[in-house]
Protein backbone atom coordinates (compact mmCIF):
# COMPACT_ATOMS: atom_id res chain seq x y z
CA UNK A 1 0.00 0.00 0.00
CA UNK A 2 1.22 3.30 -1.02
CA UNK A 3 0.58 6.72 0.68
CA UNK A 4 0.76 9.79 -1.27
CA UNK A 5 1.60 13.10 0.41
CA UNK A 6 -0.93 15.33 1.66
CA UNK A 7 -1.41 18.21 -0.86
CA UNK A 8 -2.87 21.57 0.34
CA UNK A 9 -5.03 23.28 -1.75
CA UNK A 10 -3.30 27.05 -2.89
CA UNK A 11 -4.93 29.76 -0.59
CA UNK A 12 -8.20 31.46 -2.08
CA UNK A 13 -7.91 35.07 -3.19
CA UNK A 14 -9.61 37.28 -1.45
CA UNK A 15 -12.69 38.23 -2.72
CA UNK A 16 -13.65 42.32 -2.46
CA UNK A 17 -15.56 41.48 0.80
CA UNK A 18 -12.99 40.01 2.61
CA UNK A 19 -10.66 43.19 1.47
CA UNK A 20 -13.08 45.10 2.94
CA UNK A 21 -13.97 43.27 6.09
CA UNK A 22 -10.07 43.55 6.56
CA UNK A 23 -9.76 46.92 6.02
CA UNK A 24 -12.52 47.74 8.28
CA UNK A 25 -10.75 45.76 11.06
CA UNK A 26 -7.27 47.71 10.61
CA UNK A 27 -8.97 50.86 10.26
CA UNK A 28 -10.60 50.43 13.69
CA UNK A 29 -7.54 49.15 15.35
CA UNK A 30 -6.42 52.79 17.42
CA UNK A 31 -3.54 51.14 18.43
CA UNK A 32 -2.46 50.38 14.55
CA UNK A 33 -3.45 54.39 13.43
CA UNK A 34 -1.87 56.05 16.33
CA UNK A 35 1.02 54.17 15.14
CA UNK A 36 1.35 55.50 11.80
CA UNK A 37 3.87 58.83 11.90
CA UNK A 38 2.55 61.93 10.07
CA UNK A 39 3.83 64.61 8.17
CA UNK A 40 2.55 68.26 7.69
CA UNK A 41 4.25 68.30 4.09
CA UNK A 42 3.28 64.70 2.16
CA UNK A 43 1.60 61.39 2.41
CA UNK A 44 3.17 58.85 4.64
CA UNK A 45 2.22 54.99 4.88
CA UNK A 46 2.94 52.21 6.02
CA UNK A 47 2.57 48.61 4.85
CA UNK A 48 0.33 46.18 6.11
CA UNK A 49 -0.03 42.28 5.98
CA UNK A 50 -3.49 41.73 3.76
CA UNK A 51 -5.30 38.85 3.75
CA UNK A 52 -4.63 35.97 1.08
CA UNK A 53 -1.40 37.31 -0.04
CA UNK A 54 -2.78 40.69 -1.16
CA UNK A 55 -0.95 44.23 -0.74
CA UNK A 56 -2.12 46.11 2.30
CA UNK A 57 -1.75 49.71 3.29
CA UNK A 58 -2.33 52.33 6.14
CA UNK A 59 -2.05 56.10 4.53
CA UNK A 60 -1.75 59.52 6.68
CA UNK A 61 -2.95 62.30 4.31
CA UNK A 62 -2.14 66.15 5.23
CA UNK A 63 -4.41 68.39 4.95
CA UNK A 64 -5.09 69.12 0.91
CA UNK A 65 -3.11 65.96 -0.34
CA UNK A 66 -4.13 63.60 -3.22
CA UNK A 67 -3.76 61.32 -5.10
CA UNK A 68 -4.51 62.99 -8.25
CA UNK A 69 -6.33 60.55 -10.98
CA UNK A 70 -5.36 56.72 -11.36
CA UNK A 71 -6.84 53.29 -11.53
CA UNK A 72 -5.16 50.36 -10.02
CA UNK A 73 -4.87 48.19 -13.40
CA UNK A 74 -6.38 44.20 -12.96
CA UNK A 75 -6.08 44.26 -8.64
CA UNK A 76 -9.83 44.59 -6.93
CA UNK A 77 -9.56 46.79 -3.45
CA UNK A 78 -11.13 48.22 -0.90
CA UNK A 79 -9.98 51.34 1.69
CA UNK A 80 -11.55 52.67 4.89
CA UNK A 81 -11.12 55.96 6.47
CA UNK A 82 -9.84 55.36 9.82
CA UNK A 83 -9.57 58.96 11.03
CA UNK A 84 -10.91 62.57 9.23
CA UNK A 85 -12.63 62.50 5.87
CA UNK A 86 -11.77 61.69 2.81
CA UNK A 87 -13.39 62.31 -0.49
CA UNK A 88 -13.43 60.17 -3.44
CA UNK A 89 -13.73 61.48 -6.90
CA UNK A 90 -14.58 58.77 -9.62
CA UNK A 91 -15.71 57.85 -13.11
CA UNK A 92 -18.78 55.39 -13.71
CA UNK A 93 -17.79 54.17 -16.83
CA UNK A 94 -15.87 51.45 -18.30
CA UNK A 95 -12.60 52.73 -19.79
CA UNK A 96 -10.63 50.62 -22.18
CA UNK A 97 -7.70 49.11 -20.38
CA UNK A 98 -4.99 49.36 -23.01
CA UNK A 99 -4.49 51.33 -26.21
CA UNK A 100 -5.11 54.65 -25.76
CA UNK A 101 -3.38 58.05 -24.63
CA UNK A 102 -6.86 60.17 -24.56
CA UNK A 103 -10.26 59.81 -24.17
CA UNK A 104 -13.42 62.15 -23.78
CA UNK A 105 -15.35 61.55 -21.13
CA UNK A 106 -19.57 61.18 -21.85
CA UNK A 107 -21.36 64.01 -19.52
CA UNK A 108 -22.96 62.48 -16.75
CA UNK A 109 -19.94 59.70 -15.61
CA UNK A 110 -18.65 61.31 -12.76
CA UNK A 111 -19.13 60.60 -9.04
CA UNK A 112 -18.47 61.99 -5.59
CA UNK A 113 -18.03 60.04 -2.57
CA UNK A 114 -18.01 61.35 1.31
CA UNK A 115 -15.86 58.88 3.00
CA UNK A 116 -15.95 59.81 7.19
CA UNK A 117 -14.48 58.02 9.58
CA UNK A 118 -15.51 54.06 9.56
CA UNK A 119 -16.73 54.63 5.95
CA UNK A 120 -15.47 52.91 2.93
CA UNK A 121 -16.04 51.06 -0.03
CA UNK A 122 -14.58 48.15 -2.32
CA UNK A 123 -14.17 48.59 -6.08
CA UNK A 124 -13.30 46.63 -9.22
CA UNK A 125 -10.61 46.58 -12.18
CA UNK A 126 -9.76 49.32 -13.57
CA UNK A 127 -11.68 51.90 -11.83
CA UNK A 128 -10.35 55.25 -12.10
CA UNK A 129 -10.45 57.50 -9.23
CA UNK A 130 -8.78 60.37 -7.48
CA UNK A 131 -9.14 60.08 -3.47
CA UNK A 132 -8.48 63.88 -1.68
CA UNK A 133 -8.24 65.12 2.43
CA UNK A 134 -10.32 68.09 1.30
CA UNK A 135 -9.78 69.46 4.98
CA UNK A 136 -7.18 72.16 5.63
CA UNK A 137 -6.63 71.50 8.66
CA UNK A 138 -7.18 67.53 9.87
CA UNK A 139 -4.75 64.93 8.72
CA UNK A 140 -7.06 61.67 7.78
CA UNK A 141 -5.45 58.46 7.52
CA UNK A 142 -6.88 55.07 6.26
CA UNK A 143 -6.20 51.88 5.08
CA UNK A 144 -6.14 50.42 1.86
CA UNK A 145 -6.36 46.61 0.51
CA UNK A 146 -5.58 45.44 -2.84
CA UNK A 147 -5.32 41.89 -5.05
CA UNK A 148 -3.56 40.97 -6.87
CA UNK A 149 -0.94 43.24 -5.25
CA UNK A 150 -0.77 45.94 -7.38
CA UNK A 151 1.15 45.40 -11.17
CA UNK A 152 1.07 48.68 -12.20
CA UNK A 153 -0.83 52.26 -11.42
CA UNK A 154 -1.90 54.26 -14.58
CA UNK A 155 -1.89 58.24 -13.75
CA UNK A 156 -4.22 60.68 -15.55
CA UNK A 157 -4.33 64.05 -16.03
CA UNK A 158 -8.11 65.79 -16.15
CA UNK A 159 -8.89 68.86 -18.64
CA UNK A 160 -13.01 68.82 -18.39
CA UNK A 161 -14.34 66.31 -19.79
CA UNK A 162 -10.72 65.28 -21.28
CA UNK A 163 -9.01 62.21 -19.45
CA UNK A 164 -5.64 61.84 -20.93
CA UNK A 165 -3.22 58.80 -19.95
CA UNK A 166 0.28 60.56 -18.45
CA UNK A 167 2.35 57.49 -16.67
CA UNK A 168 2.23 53.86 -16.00
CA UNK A 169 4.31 53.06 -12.33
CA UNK A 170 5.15 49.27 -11.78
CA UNK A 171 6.19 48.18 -7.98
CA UNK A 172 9.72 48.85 -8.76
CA UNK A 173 8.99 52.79 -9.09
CA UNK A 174 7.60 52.53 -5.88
CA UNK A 175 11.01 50.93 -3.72
């Protein structure tokens, strides 16, 4: 009689829910937040160990930072504010992945989202956003999920209706 070895099955990605559940968790961990230093001149994070292999964050945004448009290519994530607002600026409207430099924008595609502390939200491929600390005064800070870990962010630049493609980063612009 022969015994084969046990095989494991691979781990499960995690689906956007269990980004955000994660997220969620982190984001109300005081400990964790009070733990991330902050700086009056630019963004500071922190990584974080995500769930299922997937890239994890906690942010600090001074007051007025940005991101400034981008999508997050093929990677599905989620962020929570954990302290202050944020405000999330996006398009609802499927943009072609690859193949193009400029694009006009149909009237009607853009959205606004409050996010206060304890709110969030997940999203999917490709979505192009721009996420601001509109206060100018309060740092915020929150924590962001993503899988796949991120292959590449594409930047935008925004005339009007004009979105216009400017960079593609891949992890090793971001060492």
């Amino acid at each position: 009689m022969s015994v084969s070895p046990s095989v494991s099955a691979p781990p499960q990605a995690p689906s956007q829910a269990d980004l955000l559940d994660f997220v969620r968790r982190a984001a109300a961990d005081t400990e964790l937040v009070a733990s991330l230093p902050l700086d009056p001149q630019g963004r500071t994070w922190v990584r974080l160990e995500g769930p299922g292999g997937s890239e994890a964050w906690l942010i600090g945004w001074p007051p007025g930072t940005g991101t400034g448009w981008h999508d997050h290519a093929d990677s599905v994530g989620a962020f929570v504010t954990a302290a202050g607002e944020l405000r999330e600026y996006s398009l609802a409207a499927r943009l072609p992945t690859d193949g193009w430099k400029t694009l006009e924008l149909t009237e009607g595609v853009d959205r606004e989202r409050r996010l206060p502390t304890g709110r969030g939200r997940t999203f999917g491929h490709h979505h192009v956003h721009e996420v601001l600390n509109v206060s100018a005064e309060e740092h915020a800070i929150s924590v962001h999920a993503y899988y796949p870990p991120l292959p590449r962010i594409r930047r935008y630049s925004r005339t009007g209706q004009i979105l216009r493609l400017e960079q593609v980063e891949r992890p090793e612009d971001w060492q």
